[in-house]
N, C-alpha and C. Protein backbone atom coordinates (compact mmCIF):
# COMPACT_ATOMS: atom_id res chain seq x y z
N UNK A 1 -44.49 -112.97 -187.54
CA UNK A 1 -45.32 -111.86 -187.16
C UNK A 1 -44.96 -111.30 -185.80
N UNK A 2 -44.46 -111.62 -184.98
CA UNK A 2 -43.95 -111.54 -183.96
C UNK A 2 -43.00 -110.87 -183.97
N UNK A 3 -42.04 -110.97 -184.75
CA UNK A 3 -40.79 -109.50 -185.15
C UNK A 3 -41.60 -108.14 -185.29
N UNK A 4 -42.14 -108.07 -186.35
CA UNK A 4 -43.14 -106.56 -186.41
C UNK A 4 -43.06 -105.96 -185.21
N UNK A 5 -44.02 -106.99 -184.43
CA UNK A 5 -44.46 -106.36 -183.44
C UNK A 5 -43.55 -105.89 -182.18
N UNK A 6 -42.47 -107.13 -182.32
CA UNK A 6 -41.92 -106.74 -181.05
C UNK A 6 -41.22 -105.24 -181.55
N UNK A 7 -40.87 -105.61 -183.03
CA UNK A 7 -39.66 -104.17 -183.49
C UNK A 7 -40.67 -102.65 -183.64
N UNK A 8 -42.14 -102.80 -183.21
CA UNK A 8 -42.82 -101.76 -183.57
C UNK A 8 -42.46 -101.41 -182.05
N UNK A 9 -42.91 -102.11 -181.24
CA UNK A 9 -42.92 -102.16 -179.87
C UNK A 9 -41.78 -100.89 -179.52
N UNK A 10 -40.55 -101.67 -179.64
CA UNK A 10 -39.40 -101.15 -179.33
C UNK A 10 -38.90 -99.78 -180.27
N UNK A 11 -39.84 -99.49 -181.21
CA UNK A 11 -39.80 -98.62 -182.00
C UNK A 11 -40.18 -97.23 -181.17
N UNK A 12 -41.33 -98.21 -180.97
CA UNK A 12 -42.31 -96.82 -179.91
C UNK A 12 -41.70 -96.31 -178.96
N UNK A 13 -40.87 -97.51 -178.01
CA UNK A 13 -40.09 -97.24 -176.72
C UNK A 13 -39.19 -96.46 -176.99
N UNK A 14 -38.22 -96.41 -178.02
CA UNK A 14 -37.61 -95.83 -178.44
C UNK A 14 -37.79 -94.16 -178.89
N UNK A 15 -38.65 -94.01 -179.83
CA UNK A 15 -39.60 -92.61 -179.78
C UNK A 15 -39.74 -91.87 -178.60
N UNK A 16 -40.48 -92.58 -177.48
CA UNK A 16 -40.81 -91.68 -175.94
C UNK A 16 -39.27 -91.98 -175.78
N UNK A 17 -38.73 -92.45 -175.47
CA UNK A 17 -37.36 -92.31 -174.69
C UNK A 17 -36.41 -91.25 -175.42
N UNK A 18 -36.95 -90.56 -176.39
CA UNK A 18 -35.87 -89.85 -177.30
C UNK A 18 -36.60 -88.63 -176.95
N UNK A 19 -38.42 -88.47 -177.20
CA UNK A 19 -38.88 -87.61 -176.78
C UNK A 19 -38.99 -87.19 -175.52
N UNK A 20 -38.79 -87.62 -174.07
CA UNK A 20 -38.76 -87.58 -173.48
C UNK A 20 -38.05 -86.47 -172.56
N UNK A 21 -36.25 -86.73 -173.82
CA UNK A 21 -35.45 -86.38 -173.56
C UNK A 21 -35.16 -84.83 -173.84
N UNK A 22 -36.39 -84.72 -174.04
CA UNK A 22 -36.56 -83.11 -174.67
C UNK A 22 -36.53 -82.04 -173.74
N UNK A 23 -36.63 -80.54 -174.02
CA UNK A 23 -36.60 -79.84 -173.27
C UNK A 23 -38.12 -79.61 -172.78
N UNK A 24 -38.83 -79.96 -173.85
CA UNK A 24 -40.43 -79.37 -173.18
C UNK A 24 -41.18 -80.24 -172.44
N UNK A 25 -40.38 -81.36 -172.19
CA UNK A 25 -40.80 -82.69 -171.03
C UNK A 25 -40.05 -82.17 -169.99
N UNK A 26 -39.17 -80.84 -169.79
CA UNK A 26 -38.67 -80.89 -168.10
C UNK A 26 -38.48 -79.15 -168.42
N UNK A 27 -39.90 -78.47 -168.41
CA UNK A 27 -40.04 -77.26 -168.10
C UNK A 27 -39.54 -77.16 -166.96
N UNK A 28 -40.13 -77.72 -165.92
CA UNK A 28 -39.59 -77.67 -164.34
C UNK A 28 -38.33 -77.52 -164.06
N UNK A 29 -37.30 -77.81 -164.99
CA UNK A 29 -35.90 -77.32 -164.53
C UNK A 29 -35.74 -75.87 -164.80
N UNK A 30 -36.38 -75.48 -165.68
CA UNK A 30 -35.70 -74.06 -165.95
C UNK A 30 -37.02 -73.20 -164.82
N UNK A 31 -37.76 -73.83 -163.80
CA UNK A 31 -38.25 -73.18 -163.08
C UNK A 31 -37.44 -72.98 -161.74
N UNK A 32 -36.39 -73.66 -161.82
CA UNK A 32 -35.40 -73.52 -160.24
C UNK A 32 -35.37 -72.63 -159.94
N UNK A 33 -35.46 -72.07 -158.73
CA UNK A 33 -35.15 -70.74 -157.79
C UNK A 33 -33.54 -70.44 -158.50
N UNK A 34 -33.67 -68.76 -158.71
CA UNK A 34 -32.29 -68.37 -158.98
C UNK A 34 -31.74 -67.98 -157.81
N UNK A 35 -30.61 -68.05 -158.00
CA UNK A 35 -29.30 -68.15 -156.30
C UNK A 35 -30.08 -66.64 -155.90
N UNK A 36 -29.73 -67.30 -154.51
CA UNK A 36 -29.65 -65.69 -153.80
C UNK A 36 -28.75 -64.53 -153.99
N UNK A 37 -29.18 -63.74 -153.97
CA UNK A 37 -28.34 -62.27 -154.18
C UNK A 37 -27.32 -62.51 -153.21
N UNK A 38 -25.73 -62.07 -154.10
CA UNK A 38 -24.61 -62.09 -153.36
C UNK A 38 -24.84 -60.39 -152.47
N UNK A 39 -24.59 -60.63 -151.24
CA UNK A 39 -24.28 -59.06 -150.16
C UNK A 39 -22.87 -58.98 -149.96
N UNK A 40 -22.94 -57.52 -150.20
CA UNK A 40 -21.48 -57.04 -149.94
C UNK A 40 -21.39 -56.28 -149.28
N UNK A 41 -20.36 -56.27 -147.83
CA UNK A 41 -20.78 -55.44 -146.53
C UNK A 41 -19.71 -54.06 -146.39
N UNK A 42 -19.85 -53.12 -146.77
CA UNK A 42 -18.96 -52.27 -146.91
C UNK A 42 -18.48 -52.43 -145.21
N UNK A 43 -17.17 -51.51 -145.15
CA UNK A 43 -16.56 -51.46 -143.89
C UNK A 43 -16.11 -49.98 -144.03
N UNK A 44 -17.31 -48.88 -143.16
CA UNK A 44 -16.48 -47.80 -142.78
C UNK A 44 -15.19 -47.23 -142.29
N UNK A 45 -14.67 -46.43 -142.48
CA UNK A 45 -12.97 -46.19 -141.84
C UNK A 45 -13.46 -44.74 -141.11
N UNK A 46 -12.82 -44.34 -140.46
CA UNK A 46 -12.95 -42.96 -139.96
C UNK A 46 -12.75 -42.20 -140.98
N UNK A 47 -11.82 -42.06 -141.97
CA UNK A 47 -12.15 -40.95 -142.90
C UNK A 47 -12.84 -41.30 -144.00
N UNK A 48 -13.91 -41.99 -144.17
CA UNK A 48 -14.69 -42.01 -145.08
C UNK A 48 -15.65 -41.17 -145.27
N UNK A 49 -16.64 -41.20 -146.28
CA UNK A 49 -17.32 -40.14 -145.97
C UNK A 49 -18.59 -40.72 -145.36
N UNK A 50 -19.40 -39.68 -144.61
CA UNK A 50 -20.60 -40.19 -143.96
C UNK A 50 -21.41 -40.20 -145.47
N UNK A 51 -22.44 -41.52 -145.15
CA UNK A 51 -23.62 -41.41 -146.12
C UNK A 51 -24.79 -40.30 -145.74
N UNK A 52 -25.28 -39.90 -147.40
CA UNK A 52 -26.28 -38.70 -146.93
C UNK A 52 -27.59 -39.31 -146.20
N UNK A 53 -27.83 -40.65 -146.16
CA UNK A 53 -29.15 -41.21 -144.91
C UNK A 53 -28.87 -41.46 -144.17
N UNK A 54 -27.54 -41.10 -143.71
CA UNK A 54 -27.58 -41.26 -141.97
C UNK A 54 -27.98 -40.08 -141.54
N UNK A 55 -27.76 -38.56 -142.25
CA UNK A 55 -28.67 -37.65 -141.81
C UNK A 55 -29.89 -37.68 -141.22
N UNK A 56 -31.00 -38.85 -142.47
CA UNK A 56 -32.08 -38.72 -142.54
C UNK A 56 -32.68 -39.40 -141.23
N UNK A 57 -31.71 -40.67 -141.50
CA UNK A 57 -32.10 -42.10 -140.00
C UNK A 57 -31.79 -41.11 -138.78
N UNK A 58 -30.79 -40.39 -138.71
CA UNK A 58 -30.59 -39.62 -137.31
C UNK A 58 -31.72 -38.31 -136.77
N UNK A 59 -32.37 -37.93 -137.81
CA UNK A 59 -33.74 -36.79 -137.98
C UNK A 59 -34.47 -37.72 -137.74
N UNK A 60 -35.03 -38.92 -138.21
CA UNK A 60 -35.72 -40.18 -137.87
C UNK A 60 -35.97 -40.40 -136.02
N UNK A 61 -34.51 -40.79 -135.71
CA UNK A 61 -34.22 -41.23 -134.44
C UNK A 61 -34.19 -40.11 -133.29
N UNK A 62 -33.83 -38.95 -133.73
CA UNK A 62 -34.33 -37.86 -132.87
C UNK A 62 -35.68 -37.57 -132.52
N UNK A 63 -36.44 -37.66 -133.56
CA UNK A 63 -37.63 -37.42 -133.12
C UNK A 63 -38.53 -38.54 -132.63
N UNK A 64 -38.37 -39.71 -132.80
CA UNK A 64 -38.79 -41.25 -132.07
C UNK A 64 -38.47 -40.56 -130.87
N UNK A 65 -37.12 -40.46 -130.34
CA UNK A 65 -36.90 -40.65 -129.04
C UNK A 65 -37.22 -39.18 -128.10
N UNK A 66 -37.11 -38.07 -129.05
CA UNK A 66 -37.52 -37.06 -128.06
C UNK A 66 -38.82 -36.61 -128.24
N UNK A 67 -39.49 -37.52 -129.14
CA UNK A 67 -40.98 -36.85 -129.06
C UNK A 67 -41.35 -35.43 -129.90
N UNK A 68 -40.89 -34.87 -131.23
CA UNK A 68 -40.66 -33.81 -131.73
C UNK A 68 -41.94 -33.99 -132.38
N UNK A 69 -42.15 -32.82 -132.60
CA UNK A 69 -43.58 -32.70 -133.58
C UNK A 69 -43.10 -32.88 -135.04
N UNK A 70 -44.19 -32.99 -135.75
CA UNK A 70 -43.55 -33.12 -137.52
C UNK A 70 -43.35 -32.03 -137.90
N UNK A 71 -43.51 -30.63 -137.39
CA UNK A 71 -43.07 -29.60 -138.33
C UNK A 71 -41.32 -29.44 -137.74
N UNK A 72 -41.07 -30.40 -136.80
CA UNK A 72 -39.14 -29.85 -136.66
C UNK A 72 -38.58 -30.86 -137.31
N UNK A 73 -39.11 -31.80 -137.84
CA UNK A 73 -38.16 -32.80 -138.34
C UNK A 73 -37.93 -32.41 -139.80
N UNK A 74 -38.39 -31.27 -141.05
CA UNK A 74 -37.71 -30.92 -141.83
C UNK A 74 -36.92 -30.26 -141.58
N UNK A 75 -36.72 -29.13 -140.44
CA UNK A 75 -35.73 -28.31 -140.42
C UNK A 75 -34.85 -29.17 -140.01
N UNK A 76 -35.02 -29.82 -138.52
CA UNK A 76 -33.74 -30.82 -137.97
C UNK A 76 -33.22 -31.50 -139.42
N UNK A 77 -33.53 -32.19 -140.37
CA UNK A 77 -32.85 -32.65 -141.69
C UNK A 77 -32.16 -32.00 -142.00
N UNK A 78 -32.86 -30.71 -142.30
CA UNK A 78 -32.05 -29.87 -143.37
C UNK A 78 -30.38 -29.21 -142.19
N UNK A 79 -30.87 -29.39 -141.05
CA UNK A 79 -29.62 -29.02 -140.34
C UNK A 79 -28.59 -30.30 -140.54
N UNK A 80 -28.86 -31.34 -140.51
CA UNK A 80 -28.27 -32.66 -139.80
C UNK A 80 -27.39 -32.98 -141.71
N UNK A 81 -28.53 -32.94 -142.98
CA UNK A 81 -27.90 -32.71 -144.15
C UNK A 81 -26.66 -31.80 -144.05
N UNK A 82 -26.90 -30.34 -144.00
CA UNK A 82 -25.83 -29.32 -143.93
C UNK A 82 -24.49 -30.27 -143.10
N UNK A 83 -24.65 -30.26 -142.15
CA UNK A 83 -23.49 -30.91 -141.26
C UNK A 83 -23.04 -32.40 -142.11
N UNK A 84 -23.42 -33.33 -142.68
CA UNK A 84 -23.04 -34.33 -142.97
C UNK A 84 -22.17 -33.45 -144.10
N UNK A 85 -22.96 -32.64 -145.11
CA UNK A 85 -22.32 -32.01 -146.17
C UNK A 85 -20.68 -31.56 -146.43
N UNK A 86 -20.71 -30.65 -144.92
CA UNK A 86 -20.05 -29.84 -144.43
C UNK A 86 -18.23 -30.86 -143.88
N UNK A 87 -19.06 -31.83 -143.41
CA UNK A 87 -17.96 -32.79 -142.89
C UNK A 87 -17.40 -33.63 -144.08
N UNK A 88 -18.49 -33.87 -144.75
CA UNK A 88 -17.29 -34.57 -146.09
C UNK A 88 -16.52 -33.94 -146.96
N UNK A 89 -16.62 -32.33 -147.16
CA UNK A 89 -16.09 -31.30 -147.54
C UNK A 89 -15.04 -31.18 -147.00
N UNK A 90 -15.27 -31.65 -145.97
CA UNK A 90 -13.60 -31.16 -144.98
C UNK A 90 -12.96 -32.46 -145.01
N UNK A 91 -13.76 -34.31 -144.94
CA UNK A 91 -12.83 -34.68 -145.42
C UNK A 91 -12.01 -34.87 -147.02
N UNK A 92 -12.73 -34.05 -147.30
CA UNK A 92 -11.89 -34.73 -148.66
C UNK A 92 -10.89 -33.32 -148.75
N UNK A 93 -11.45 -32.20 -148.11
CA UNK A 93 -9.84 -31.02 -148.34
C UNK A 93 -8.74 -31.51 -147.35
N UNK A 94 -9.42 -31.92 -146.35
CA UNK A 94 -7.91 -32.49 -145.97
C UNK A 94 -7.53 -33.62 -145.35
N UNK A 95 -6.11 -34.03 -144.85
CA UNK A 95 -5.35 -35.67 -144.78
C UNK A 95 -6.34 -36.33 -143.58
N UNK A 96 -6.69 -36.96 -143.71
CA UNK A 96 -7.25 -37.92 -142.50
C UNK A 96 -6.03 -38.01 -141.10
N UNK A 97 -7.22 -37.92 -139.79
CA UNK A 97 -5.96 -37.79 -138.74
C UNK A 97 -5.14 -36.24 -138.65
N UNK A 98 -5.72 -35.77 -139.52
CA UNK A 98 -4.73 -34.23 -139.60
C UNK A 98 -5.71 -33.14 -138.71
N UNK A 99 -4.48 -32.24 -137.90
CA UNK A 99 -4.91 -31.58 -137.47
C UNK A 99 -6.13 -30.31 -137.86
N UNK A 100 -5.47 -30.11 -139.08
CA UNK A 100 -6.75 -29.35 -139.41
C UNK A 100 -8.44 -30.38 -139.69
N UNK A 101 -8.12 -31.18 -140.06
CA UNK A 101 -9.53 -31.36 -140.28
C UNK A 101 -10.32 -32.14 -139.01
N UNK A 102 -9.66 -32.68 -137.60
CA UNK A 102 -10.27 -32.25 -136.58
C UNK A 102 -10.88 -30.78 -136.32
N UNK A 103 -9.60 -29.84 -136.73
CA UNK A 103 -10.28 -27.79 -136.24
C UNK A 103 -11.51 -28.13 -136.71
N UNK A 104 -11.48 -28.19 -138.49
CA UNK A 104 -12.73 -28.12 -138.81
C UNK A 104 -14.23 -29.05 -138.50
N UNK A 105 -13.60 -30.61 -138.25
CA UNK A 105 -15.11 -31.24 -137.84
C UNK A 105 -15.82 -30.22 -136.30
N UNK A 106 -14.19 -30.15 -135.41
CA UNK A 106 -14.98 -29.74 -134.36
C UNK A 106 -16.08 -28.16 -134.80
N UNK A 107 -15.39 -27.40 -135.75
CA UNK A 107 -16.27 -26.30 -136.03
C UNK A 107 -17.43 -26.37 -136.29
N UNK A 108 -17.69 -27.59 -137.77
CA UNK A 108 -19.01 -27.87 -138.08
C UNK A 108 -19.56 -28.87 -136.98
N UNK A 109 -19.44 -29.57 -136.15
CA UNK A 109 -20.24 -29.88 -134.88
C UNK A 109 -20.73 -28.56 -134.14
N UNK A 110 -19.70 -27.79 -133.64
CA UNK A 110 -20.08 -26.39 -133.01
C UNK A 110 -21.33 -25.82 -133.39
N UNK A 111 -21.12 -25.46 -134.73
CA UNK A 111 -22.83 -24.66 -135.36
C UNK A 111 -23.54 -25.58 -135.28
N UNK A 112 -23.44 -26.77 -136.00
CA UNK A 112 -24.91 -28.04 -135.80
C UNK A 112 -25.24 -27.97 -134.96
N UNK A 113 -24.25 -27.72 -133.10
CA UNK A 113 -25.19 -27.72 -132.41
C UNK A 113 -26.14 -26.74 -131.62
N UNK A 114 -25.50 -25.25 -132.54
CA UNK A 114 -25.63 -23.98 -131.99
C UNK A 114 -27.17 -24.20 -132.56
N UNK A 115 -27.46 -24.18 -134.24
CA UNK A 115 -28.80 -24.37 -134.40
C UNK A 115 -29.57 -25.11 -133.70
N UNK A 116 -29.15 -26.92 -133.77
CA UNK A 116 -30.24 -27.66 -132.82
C UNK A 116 -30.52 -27.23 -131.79
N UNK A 117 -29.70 -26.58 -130.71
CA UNK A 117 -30.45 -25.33 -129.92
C UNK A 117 -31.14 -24.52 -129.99
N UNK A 118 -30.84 -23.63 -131.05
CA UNK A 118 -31.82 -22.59 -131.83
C UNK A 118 -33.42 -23.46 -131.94
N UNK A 119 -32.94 -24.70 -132.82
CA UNK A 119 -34.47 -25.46 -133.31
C UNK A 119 -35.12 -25.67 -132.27
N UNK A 120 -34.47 -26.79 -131.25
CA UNK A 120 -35.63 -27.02 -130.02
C UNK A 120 -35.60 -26.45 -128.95
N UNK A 121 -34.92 -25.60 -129.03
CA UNK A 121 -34.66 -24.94 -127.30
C UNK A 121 -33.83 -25.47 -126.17
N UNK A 122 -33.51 -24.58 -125.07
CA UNK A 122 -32.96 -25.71 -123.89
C UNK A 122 -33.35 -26.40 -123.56
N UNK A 123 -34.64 -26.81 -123.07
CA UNK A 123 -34.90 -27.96 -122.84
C UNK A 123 -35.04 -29.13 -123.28
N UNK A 124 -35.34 -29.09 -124.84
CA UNK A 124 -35.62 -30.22 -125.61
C UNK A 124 -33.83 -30.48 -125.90
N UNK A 125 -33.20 -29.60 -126.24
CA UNK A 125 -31.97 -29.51 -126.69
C UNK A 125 -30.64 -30.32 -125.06
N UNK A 126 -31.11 -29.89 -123.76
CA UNK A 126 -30.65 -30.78 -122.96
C UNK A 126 -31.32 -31.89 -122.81
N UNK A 127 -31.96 -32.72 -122.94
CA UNK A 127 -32.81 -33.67 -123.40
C UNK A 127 -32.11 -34.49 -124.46
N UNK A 128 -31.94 -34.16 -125.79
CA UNK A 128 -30.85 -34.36 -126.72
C UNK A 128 -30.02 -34.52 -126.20
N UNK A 129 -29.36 -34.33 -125.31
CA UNK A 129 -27.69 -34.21 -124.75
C UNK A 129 -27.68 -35.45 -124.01
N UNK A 130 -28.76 -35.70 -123.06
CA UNK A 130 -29.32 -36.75 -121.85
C UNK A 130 -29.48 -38.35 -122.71
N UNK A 131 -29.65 -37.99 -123.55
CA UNK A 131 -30.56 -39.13 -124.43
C UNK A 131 -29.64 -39.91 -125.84
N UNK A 132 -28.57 -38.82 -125.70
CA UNK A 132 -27.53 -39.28 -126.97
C UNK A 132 -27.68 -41.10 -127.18
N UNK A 133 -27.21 -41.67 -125.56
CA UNK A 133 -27.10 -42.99 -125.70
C UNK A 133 -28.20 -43.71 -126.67
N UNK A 134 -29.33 -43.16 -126.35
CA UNK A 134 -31.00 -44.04 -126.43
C UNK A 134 -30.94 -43.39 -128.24
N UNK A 135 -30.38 -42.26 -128.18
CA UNK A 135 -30.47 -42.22 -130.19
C UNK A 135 -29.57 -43.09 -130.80
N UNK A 136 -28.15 -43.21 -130.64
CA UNK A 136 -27.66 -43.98 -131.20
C UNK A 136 -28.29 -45.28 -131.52
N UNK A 137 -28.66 -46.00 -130.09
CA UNK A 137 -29.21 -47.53 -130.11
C UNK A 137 -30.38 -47.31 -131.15
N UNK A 138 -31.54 -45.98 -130.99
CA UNK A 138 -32.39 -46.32 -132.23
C UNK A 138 -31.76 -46.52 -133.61
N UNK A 139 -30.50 -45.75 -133.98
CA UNK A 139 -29.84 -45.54 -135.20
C UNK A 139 -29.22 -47.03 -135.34
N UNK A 140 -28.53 -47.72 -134.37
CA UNK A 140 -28.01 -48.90 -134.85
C UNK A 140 -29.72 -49.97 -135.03
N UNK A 141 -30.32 -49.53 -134.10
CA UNK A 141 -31.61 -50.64 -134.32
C UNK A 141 -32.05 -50.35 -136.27
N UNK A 142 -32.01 -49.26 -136.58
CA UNK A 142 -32.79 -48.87 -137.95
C UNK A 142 -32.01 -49.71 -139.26
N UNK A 143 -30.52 -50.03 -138.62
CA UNK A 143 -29.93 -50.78 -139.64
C UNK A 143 -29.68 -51.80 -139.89
């Protein structure tokens, strides 16, 4: 009588150790944290093209630092858009490093800054000029 039992015994042990081995006894594995997101760090070149939110971050950072009311920061966009526009137009018509497409960035800088004069005036507009340093640092702080 003693066989039975021990072979029921080991029967049973056997059972949990098989069931055990199951998947719905270790839910908890398929709860592991999934990997972190791989980042991939682009590397600008000079003739690349500017992204269209650095427009936006630089309309952003102008008006942080010079104190602009909210009705100039759509127009300042829509100027600072045009010019980003304007410059990737020119790089892609022409060779990087090439003389013409210095003529032309310096042109489209020229008007960008003929308007932002127009927009805030001389004074706010020399102010802008004074302050270039303190926008950039907000623009690198925003990223």
């Amino acid at each position: 009588m003693l066989a039975p039992r021990l072979f029921a015994r080991f029967g049973y042990a056997a059972l949990l150790l098989f069931a055990s081995s199951c998947a719905i006894f270790h839910r908890h594995r398929d709860d592991a944290p999934a990997p972190p997101p791989v980042v991939v760090e682009t590397v600008r070149t000079p003739d690349s093209p500017t992204p269209p939110k650095a427009a936006r971050d630089l309309a952003d950072a102008m008006t942080t630092v010079l104190h602009l009311p909210a009705e100039k920061t759509g127009p300042l966009r829509q100027i600072l858009n045009g010019t980003v526009e304007q410059a990737n137009a020119a790089r892609q018509q022409y060779v990087a490093q090439s003389p013409q497409l210095n003529a032309a960035l310096q042109r489209i800088n020229a008007k960008s800054a003929n308007q932002l004069r127009t927009l805030l005036g001389p004074a706010k507009f020399k102010e802008l000029q004074t302050k270039q340093p303190q926008i950039q640092a907000e623009m690198q702080q925003r990223q």
